[in-house]
Protein backbone atom coordinates (compact mmCIF):
# COMPACT_ATOMS: atom_id res chain seq x y z
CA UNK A 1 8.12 -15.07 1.18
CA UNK A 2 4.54 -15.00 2.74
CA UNK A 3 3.47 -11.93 1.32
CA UNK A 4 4.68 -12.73 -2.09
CA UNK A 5 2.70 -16.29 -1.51
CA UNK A 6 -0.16 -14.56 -0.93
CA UNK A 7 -0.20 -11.75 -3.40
CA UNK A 8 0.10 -14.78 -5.84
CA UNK A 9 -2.94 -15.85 -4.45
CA UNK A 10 -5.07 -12.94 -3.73
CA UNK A 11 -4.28 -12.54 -7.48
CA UNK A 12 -5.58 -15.34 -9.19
CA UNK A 13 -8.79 -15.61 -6.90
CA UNK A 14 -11.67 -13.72 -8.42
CA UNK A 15 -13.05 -13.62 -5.51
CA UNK A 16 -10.83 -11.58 -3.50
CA UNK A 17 -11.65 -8.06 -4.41
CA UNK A 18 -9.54 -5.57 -2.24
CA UNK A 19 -6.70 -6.77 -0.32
CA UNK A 20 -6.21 -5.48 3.26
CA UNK A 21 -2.34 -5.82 4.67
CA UNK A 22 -2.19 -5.73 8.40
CA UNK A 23 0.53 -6.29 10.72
CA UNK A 24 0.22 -9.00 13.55
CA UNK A 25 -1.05 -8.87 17.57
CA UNK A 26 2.06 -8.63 19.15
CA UNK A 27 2.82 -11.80 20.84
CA UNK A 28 1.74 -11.89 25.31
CA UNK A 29 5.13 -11.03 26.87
CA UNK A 30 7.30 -13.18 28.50
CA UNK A 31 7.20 -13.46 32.36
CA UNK A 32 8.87 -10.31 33.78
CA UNK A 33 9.15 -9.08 30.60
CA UNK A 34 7.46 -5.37 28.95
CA UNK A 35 4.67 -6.21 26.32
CA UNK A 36 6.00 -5.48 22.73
CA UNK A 37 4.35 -2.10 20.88
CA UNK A 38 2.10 -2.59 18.16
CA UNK A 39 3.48 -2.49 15.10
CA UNK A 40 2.33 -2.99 11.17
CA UNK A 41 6.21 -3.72 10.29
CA UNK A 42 9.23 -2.64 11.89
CA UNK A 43 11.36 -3.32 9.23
CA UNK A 44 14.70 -5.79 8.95
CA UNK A 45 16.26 -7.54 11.65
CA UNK A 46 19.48 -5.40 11.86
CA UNK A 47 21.42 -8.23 12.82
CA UNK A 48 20.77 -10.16 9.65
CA UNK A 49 22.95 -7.53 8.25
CA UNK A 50 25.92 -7.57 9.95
CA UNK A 51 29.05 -9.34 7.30
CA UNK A 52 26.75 -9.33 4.23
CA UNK A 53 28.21 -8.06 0.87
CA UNK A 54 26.15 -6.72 -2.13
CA UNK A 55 26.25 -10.45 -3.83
CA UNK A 56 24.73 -11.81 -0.50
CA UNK A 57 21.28 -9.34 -0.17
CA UNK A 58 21.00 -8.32 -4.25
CA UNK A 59 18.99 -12.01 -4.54
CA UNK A 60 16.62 -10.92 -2.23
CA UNK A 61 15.80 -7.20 -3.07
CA UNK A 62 15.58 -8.42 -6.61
CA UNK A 63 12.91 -10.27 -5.96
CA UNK A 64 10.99 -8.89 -2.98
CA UNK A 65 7.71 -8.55 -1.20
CA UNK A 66 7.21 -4.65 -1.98
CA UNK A 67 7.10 -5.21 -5.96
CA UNK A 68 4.44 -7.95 -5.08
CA UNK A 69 2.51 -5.97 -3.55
CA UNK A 70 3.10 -3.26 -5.95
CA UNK A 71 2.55 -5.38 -8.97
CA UNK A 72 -0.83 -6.39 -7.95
CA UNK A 73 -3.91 -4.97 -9.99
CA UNK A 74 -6.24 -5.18 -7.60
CA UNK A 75 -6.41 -2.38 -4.82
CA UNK A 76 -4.41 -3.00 -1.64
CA UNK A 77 -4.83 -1.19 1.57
CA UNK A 78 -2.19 -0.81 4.19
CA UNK A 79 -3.72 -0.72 7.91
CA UNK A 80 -0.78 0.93 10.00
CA UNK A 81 -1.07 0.40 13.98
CA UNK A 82 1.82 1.24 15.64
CA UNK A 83 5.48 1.23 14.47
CA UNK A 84 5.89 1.05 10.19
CA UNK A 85 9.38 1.37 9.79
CA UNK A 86 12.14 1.36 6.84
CA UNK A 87 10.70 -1.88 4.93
CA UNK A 88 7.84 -1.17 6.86
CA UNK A 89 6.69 2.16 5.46
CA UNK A 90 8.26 0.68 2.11
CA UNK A 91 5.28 -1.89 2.26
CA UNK A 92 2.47 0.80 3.53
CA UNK A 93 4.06 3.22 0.58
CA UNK A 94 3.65 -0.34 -2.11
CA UNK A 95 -0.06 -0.25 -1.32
CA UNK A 96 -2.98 1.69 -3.16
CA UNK A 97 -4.60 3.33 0.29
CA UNK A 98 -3.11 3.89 4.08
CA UNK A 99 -5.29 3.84 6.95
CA UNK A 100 -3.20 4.68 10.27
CA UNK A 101 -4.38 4.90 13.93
CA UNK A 102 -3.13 7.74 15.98
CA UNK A 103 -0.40 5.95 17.67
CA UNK A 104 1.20 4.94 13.56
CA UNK A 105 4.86 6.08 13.40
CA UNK A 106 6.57 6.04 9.92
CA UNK A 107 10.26 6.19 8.96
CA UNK A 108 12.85 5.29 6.64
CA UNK A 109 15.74 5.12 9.42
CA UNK A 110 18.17 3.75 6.98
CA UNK A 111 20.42 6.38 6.84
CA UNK A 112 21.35 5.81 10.38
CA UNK A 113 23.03 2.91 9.56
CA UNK A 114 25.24 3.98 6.04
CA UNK A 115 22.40 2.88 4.09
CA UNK A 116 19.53 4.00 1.92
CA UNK A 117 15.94 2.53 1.50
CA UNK A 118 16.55 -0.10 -0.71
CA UNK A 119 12.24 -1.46 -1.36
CA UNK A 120 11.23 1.40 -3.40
CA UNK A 121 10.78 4.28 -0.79
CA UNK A 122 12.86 6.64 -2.18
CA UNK A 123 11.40 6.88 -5.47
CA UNK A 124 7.49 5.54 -3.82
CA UNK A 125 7.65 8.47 -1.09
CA UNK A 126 8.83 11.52 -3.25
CA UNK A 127 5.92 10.46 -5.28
CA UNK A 128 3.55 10.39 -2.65
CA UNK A 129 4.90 13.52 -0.54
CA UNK A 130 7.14 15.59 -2.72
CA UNK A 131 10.90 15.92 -2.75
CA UNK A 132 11.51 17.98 0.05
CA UNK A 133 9.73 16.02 2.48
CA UNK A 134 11.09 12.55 1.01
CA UNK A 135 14.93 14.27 1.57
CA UNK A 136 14.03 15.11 5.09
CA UNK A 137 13.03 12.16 5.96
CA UNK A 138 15.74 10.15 4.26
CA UNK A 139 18.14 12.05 5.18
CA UNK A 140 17.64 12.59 8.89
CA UNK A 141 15.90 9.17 9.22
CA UNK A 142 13.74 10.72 11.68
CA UNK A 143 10.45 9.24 12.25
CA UNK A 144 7.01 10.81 12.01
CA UNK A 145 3.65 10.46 14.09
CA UNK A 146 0.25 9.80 12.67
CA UNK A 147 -0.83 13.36 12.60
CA UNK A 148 2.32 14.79 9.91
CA UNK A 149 1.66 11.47 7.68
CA UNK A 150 -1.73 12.50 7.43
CA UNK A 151 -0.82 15.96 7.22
CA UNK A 152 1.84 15.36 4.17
CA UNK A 153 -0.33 13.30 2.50
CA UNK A 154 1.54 9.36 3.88
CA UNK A 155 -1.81 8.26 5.16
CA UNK A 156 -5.37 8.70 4.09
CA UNK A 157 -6.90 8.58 6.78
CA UNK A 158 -6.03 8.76 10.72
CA UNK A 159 -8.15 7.02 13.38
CA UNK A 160 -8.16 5.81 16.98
CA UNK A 161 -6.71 2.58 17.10
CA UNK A 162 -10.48 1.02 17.96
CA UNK A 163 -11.80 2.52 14.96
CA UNK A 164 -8.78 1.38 12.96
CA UNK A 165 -10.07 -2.01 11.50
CA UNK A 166 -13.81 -1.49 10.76
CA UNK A 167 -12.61 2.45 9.29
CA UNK A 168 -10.38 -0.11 7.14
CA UNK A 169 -13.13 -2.51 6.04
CA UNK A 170 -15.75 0.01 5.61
CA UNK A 171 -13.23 1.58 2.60
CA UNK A 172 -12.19 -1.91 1.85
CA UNK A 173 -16.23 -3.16 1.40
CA UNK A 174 -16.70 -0.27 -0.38
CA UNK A 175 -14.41 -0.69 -3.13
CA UNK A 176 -15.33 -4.51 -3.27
CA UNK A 177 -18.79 -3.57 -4.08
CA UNK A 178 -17.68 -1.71 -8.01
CA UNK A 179 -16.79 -3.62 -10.46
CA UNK A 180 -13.90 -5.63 -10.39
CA UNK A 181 -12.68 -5.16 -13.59
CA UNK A 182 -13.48 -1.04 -13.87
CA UNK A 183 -11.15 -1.07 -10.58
CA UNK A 184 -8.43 -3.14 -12.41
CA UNK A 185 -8.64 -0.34 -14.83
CA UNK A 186 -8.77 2.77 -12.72
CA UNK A 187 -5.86 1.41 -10.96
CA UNK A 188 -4.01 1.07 -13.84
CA UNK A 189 -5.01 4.61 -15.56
CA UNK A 190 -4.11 6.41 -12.19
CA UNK A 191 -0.83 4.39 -12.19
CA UNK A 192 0.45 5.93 -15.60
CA UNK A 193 0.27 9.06 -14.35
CA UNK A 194 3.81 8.01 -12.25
CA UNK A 195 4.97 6.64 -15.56
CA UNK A 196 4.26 8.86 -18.30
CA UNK A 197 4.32 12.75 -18.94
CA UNK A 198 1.23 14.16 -18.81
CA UNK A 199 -0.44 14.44 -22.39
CA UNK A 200 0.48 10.42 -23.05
CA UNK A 201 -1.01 9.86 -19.34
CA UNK A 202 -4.34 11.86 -20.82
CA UNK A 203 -3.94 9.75 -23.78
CA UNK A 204 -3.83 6.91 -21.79
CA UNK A 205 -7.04 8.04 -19.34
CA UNK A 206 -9.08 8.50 -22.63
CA UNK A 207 -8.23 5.14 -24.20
CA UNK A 208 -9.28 3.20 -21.08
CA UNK A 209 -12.22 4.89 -20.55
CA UNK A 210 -13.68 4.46 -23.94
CA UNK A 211 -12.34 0.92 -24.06
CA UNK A 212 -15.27 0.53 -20.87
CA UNK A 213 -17.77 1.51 -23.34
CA UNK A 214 -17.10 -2.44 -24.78
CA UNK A 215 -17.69 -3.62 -21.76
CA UNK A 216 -21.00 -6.06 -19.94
CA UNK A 217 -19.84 -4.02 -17.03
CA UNK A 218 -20.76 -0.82 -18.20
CA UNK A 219 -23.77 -1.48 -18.95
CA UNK A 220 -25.13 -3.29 -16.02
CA UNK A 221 -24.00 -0.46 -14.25
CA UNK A 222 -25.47 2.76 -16.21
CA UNK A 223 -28.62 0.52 -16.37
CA UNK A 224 -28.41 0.05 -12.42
CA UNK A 225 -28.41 3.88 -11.96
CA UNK A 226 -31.18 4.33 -14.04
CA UNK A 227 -33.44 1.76 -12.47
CA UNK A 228 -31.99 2.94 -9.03
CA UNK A 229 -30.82 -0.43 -8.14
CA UNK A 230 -27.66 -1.93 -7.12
CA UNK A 231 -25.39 -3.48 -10.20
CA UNK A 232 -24.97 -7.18 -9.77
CA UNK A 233 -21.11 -6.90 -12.00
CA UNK A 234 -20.17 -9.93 -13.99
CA UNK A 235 -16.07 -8.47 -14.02
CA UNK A 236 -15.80 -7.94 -18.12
């Protein structure tokens, strides 16, 4: 509920240019107790599970916290640190961008329990990595370190887990400085192509782009390059 709050909000405030999901500082242990790993989100409380029917969970992966994220049009970035498991990964996978640390581990450990992902990662993660490696991991609900998500294409971008939030921000600052309404519209062009075949996605990519030509935005920004000065974008 949270999330959804706040993609509601992030959404309607102009200011707010790229969105940065993080998980939490896990809490100081209690006495004689081991501190808890770091994790970005370590998916469903099992337990939560245990005597529900289809008519008790459909309500709430109807209407869900990975299709607000998803459904957002400005760009999202997932900083992973530590454990991103089943709805976990689900959320990293509903974001534009994924910035791990080294000690990131992602999985979709549904299987392992008669189930399937059920927040979009089947279809999100043969997207991102390809079928073979989507069925692998599905299937086995095995998890993977840092260095294969980078290596299949899951994250971005793998740091230490020091370098994790400024590598995040500097990305983050740097997409906050174009033009908030050319992002809205690169986001959207680069979405179609998960949509539509190709030659209505090129279609789509050439309609957009002259469509900029009509914009302030435009301008102010091919004028900026000329003078060799930063654009100051009014967002139309």
């Amino acid at each position: 509920m949270a999330i959804k709050e706040q993609c509601s909000r992030a959404e309607s405030d102009e200011n707010v240019r790229c969105i940065v999901i993080r998980g939490a500082s896990p809490l100081p242990p209690e006495e004689g107790k081991r501190q808890k790993p770091a994790a970005f989100a370590a998916g469903a409380d099992i337990s939560e599970f245990a005597g529900k029917n289809s008519d008790d969970v459909r309500p709430f992966f109807e209407d869900n916290a990975w299709e607000a994220v998803w459904s957002l049009s400005k760009p999202t970035i997932a900083m992973v640190d530590g454990f991103a498991l089943g709805g976990g990964t689900e959320l990293a996978l509903s974001c534009d961008i994924r910035i791990a640390s080294e000690r990131a581990k992602f999985g979709q450990p549904e299987i392992n329990l008669g189930l399937i992902p059920g927040g979009g990662g089947t279809q999100r993660l043969c997207r991102l990595i390809g079928y073979g490696k989507t069925m692998e991991m599905v299937l086995t609900g095995e998890m993977i370190d840092a260095a294969e998500a980078l290596e299949i294409g899951l994250a971005n971008k793998v740091v230490s887990s020091e370098e994790l939030e400024e590598s995040t921000m500097t990305i983050a600052r740097s997409i906050a400085l174009k033009s908030p309404y050319t992002i809205k519209v690169a986001k959207r062009a680069v979405r179609a192509s998960l949509e539509l075949p190709f030659s209505e996605g090129v279609l789509t990519e050439r309609s957009e782009f002259v469509a900029l030509f009509d914009t302030e935005d435009k301008e102010i920004g091919v004028q900026a390059f000329l003078e060799r000065k930063d654009a100051e974008w009014v967002g139309n």
